[in-house]
N, C-alpha and C. Protein backbone atom coordinates (compact mmCIF):
# COMPACT_ATOMS: atom_id res chain seq x y z
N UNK A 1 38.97 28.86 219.43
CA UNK A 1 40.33 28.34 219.52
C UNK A 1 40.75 27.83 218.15
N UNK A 2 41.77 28.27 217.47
CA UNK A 2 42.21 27.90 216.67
C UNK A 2 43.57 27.27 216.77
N UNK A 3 43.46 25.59 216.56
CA UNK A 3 44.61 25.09 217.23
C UNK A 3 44.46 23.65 215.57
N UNK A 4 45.54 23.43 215.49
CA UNK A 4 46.89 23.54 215.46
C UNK A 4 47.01 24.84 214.72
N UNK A 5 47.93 25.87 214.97
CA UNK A 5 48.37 27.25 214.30
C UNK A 5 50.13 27.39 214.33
N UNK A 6 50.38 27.86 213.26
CA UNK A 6 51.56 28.10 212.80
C UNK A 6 51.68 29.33 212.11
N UNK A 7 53.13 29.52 212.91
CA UNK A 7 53.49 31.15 212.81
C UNK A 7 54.72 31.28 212.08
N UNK A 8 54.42 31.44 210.63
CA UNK A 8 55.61 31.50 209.75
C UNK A 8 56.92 33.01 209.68
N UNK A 9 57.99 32.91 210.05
CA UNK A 9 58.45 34.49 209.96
C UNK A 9 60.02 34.78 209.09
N UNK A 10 60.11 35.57 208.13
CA UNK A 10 61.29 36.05 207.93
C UNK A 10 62.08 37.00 208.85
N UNK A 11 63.56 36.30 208.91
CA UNK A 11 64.38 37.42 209.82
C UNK A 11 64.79 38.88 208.92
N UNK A 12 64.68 40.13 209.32
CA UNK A 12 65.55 40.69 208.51
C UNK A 12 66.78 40.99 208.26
N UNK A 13 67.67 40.77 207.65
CA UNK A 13 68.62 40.42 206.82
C UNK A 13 69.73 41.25 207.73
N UNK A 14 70.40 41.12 208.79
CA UNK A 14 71.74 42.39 208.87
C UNK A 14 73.02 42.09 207.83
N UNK A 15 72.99 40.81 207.26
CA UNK A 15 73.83 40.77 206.55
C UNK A 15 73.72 39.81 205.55
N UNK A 16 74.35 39.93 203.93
CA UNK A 16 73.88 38.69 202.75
C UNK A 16 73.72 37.47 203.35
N UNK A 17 73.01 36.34 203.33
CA UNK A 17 73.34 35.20 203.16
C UNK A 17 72.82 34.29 202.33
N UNK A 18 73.70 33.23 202.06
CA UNK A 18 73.15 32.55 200.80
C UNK A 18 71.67 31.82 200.96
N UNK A 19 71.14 31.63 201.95
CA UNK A 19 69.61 31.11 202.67
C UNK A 19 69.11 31.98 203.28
N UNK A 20 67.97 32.68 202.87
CA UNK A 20 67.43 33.43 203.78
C UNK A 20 67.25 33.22 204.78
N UNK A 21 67.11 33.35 205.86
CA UNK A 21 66.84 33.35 207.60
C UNK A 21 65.37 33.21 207.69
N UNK A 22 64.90 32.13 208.52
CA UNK A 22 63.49 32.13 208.47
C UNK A 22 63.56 31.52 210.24
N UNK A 23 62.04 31.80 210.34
CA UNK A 23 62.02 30.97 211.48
C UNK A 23 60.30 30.76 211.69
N UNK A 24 60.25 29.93 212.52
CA UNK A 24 58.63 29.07 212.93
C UNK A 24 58.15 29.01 213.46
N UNK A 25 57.18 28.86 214.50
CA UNK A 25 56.67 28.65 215.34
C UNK A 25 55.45 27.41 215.26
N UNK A 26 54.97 26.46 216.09
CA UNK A 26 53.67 25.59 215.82
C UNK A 26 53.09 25.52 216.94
N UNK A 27 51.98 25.60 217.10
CA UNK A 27 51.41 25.61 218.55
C UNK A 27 50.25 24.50 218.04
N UNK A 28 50.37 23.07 219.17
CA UNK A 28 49.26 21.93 219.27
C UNK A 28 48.40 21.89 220.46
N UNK A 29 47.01 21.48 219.81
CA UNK A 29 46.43 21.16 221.01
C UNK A 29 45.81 19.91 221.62
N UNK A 30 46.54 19.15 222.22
CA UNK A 30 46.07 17.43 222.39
C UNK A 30 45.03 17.28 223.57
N UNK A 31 43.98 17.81 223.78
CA UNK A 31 42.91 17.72 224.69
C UNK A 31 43.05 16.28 225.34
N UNK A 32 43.42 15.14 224.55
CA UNK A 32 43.54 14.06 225.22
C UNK A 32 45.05 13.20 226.21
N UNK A 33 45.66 14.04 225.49
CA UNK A 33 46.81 13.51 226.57
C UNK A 33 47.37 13.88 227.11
N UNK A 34 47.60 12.91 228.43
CA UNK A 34 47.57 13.19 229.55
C UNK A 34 49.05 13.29 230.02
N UNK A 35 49.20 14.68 230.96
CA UNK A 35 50.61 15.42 231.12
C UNK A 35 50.46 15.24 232.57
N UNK A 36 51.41 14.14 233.07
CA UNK A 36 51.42 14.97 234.85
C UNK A 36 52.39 16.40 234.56
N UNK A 37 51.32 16.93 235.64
CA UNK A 37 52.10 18.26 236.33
C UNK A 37 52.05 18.27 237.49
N UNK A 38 52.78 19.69 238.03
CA UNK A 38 52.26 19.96 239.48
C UNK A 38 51.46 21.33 239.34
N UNK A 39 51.57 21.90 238.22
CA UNK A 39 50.57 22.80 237.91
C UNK A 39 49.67 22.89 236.79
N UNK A 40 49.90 22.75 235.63
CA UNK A 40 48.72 22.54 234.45
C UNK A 40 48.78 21.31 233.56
N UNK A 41 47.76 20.48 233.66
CA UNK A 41 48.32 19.46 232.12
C UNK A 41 48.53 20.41 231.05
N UNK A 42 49.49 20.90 231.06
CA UNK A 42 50.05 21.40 229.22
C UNK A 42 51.33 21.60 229.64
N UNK A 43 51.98 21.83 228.42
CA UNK A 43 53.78 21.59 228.20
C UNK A 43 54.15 22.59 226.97
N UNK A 44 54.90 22.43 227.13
CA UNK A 44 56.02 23.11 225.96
C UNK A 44 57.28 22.37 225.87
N UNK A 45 57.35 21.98 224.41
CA UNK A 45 58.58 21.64 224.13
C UNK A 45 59.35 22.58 222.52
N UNK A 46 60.33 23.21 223.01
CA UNK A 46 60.87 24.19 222.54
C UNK A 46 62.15 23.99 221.00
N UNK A 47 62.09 23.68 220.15
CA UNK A 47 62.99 23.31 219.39
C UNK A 47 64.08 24.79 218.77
N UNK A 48 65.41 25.40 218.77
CA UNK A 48 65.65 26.57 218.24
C UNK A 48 67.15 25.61 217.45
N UNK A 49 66.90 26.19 216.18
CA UNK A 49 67.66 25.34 214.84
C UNK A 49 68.27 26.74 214.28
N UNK A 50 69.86 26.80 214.35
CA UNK A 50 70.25 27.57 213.77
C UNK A 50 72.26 27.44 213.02
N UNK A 51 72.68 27.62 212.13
CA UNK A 51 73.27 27.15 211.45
C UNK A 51 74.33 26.25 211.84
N UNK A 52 74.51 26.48 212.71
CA UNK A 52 75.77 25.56 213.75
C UNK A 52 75.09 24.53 214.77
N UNK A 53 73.58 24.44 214.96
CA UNK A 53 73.70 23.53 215.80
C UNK A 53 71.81 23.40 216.29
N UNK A 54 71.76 22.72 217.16
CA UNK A 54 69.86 22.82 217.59
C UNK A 54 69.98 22.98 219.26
N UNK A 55 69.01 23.78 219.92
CA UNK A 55 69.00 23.51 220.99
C UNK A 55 67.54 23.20 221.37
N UNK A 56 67.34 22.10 222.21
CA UNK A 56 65.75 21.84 222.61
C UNK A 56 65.43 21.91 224.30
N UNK A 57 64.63 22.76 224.51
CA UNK A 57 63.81 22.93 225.62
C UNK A 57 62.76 21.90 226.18
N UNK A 58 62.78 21.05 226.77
CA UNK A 58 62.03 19.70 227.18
C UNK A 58 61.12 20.16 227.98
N UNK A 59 59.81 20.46 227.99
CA UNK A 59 59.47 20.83 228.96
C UNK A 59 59.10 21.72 229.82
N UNK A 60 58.14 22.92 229.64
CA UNK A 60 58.92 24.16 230.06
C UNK A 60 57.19 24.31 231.76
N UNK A 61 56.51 23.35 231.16
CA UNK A 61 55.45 23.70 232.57
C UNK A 61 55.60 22.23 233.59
N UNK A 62 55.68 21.27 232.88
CA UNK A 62 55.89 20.41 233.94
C UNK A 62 56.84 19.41 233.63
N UNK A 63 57.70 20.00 233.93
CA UNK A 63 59.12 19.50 234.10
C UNK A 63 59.01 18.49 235.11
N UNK A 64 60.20 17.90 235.74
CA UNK A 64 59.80 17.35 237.01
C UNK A 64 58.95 16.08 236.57
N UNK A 65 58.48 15.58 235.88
CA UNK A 65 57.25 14.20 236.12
C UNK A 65 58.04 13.06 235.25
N UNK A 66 57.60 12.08 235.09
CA UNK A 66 58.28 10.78 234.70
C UNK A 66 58.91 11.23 233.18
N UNK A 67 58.33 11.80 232.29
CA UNK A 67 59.00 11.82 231.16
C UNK A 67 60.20 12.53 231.59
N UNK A 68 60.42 13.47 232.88
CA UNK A 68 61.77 13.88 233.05
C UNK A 68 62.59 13.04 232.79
N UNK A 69 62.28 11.79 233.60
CA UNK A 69 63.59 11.19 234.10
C UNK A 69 63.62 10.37 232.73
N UNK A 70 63.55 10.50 231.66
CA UNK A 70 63.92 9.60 230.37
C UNK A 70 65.03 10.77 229.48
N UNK A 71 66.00 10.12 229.28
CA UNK A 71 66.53 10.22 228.44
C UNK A 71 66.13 11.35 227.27
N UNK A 72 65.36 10.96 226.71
CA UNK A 72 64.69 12.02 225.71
C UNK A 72 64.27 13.26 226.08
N UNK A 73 63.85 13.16 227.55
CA UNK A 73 62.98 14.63 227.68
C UNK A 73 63.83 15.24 228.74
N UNK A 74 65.31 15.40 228.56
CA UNK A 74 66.28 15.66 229.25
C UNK A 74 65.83 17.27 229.48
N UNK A 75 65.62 17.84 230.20
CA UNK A 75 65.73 19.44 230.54
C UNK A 75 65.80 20.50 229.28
N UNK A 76 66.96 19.84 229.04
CA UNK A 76 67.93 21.25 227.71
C UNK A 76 69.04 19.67 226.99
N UNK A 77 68.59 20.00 225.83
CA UNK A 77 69.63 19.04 224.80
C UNK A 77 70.24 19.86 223.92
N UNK A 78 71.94 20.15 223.67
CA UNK A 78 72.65 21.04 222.82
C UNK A 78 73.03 19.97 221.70
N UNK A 79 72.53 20.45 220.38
CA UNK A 79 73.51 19.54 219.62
C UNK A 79 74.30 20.56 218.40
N UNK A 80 75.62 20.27 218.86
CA UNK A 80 76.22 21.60 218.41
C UNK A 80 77.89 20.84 218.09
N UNK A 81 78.61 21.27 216.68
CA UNK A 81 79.52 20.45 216.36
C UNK A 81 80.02 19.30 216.93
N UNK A 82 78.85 18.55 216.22
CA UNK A 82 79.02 16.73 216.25
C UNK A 82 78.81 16.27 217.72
N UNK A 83 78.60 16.89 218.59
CA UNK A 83 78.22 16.31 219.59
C UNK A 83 76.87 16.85 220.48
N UNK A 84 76.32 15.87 221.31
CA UNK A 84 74.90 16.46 221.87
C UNK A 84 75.47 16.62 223.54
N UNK A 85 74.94 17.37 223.95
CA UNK A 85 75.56 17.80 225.52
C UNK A 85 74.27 17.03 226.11
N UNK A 86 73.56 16.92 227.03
CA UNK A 86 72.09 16.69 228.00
C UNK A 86 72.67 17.80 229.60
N UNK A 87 71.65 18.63 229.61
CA UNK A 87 71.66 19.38 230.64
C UNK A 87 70.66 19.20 231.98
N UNK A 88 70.82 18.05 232.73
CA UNK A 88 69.78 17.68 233.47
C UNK A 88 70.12 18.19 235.02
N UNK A 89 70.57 18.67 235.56
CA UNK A 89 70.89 18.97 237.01
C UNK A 89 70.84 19.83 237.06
N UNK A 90 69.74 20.88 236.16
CA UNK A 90 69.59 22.36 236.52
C UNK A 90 67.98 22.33 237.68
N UNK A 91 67.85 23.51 237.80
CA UNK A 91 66.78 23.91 238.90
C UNK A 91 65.53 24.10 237.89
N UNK A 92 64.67 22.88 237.80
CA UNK A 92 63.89 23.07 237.10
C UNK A 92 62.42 23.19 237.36
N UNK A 93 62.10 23.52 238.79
CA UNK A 93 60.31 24.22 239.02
C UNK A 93 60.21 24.96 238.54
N UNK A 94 59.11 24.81 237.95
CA UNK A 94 58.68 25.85 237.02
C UNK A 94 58.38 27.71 238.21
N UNK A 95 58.05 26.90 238.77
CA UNK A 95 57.89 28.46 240.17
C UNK A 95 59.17 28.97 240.30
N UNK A 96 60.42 28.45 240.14
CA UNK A 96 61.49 29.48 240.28
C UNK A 96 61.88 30.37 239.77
N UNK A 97 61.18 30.12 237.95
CA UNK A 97 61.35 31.09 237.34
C UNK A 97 60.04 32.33 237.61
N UNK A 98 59.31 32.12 238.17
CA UNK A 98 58.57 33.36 239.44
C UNK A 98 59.04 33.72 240.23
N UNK A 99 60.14 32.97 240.66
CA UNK A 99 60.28 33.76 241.74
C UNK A 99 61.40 34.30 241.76
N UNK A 100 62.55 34.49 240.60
CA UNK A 100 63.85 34.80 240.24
C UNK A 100 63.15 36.01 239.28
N UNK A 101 62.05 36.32 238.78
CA UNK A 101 61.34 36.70 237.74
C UNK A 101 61.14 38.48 238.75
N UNK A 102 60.91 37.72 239.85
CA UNK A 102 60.26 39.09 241.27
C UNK A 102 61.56 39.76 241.86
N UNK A 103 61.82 38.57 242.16
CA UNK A 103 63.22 39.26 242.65
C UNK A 103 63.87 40.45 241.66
N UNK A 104 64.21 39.95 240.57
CA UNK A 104 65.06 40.76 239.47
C UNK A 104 64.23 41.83 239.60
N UNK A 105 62.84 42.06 239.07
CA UNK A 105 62.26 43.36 239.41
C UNK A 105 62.16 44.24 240.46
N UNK A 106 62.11 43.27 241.58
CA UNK A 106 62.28 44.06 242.81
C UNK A 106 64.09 45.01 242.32
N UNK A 107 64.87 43.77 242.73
CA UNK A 107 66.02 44.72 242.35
C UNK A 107 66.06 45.81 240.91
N UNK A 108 65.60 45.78 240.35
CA UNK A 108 65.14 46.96 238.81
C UNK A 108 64.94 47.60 239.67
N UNK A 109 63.17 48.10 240.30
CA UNK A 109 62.75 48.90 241.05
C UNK A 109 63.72 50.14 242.06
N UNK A 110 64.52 49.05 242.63
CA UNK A 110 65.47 49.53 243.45
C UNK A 110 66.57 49.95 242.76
N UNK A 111 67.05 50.10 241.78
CA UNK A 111 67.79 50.67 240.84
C UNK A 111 69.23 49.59 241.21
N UNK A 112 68.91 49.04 241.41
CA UNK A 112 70.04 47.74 241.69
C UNK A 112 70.60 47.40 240.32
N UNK A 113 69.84 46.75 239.43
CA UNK A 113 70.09 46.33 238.06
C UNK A 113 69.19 47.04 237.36
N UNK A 114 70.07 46.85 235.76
CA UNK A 114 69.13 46.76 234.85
C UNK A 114 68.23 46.09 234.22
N UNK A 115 66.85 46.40 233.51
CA UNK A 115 66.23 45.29 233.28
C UNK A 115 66.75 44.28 232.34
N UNK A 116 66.27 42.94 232.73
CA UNK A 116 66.93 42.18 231.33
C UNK A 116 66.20 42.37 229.87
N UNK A 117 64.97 42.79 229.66
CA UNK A 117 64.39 43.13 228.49
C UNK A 117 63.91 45.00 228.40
N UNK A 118 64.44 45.52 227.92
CA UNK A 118 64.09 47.14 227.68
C UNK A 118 62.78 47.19 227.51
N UNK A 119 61.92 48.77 227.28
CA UNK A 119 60.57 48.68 227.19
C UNK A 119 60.14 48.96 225.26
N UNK A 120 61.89 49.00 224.71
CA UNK A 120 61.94 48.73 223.14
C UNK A 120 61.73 47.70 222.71
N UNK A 121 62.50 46.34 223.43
CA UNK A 121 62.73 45.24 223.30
C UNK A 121 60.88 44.79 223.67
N UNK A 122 60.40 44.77 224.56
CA UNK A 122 58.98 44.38 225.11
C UNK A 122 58.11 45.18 224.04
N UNK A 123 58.55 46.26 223.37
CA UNK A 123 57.21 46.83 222.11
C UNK A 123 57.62 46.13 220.94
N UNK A 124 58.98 45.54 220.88
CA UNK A 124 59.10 44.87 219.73
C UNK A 124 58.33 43.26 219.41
N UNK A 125 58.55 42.92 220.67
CA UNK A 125 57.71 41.13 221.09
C UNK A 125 56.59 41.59 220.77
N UNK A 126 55.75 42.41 221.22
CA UNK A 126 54.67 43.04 221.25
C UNK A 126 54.08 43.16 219.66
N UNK A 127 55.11 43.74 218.77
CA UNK A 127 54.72 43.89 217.43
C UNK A 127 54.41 43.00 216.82
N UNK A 128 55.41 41.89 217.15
CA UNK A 128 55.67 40.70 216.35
C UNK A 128 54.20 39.68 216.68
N UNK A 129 53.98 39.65 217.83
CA UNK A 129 53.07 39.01 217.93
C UNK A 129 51.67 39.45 217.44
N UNK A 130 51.48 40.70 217.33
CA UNK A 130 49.83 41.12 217.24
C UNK A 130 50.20 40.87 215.69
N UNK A 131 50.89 41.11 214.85
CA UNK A 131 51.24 41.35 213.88
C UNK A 131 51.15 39.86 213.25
N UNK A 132 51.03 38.55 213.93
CA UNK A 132 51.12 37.26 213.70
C UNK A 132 49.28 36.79 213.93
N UNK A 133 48.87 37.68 215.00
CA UNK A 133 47.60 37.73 214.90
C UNK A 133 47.42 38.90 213.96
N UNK A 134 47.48 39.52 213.60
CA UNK A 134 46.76 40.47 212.24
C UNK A 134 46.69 39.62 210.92
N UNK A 135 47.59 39.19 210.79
CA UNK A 135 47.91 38.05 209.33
C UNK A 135 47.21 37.63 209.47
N UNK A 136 46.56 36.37 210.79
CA UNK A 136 45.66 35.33 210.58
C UNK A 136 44.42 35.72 210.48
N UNK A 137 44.01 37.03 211.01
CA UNK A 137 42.59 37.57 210.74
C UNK A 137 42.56 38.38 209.18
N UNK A 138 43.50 38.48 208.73
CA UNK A 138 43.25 39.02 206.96
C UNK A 138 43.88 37.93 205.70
N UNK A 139 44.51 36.83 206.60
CA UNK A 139 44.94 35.93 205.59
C UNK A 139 45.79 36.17 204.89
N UNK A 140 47.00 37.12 204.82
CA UNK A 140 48.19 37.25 204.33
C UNK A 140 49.27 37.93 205.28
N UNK A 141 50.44 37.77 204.62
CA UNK A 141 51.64 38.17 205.23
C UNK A 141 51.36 39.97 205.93
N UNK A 142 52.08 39.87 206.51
CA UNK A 142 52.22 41.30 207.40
C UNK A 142 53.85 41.83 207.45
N UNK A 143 54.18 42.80 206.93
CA UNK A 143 55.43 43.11 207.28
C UNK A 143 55.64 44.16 208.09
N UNK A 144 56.51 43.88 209.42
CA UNK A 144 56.23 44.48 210.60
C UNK A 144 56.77 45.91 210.36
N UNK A 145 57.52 45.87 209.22
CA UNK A 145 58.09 47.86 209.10
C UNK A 145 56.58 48.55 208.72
N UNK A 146 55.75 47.76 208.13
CA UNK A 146 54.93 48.53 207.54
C UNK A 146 53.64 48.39 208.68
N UNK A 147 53.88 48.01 210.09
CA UNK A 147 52.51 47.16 210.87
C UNK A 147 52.67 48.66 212.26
């Protein structure tokens, strides 16, 4: 286990800008503290920072437990021209998104809808990630046109 790990990435460019586009990832591992859940002590808390504004994900396995109900670990926090929204009265078991997850496929299957991620879109996640593990096993950058 290699923990704490950080996943450094450039966007590529569709258009000039005066700051290149970057983005991050950090993954921690606190063996000692203690998360109620109703399914795993571990969590995710999601930060996405982009030129107009931040949005943060509070929470993404055990939602639902006392740090819910604080202020800080509100569901979904928008902070987006000068003001912060708090999004707390959404449906937040973590099992719903299993079970909204089945459904949608069932309906795919059935030619009902389309999928929400293509099987381009799923080889691209796919790239990005092995490609984040390839770096860390050779110790330098990877550029995914060339991976």
């Amino acid at each position: 286990l290699d923990a704490p790990a950080y996943v450094m990435f450039k966007y590529k460019q569709s258009r000039e800008h005066v700051v290149p586009q970057y983005g991050n990832m950090e993954f921690s591992l606190m063996p000692e503290m203690q998360i109620p859940s109703r399914y795993y002590p571990t969590d995710e808390f999601i930060e996405i920072i982009a030129s107009r504004g931040i949005m943060k994900i509070n929470q993404g396995t055990s939602i639902g437990n006392k740090m819910s109900d604080s202020n800080i670990f509100a569901p979904i926090v928008i902070i987006r021209d000068g003001k912060v929204e708090s999004f707390e009265n959404i449906e937040s078991d973590w099992k719903n998104s299993f079970i909204k997850a089945t459904k949608h496929f069932i309906d795919v299957a059935k030619g009902k809808k389309e999928p929400i991620l293509s099987g381009e879109d799923a080889r691209k996640i796919l790239k990005f990630n092995l490609a984040a593990i390839k770096s860390a096993q050779i110790g330098k950058e990877v550029i995914l046109d060339n991976y």
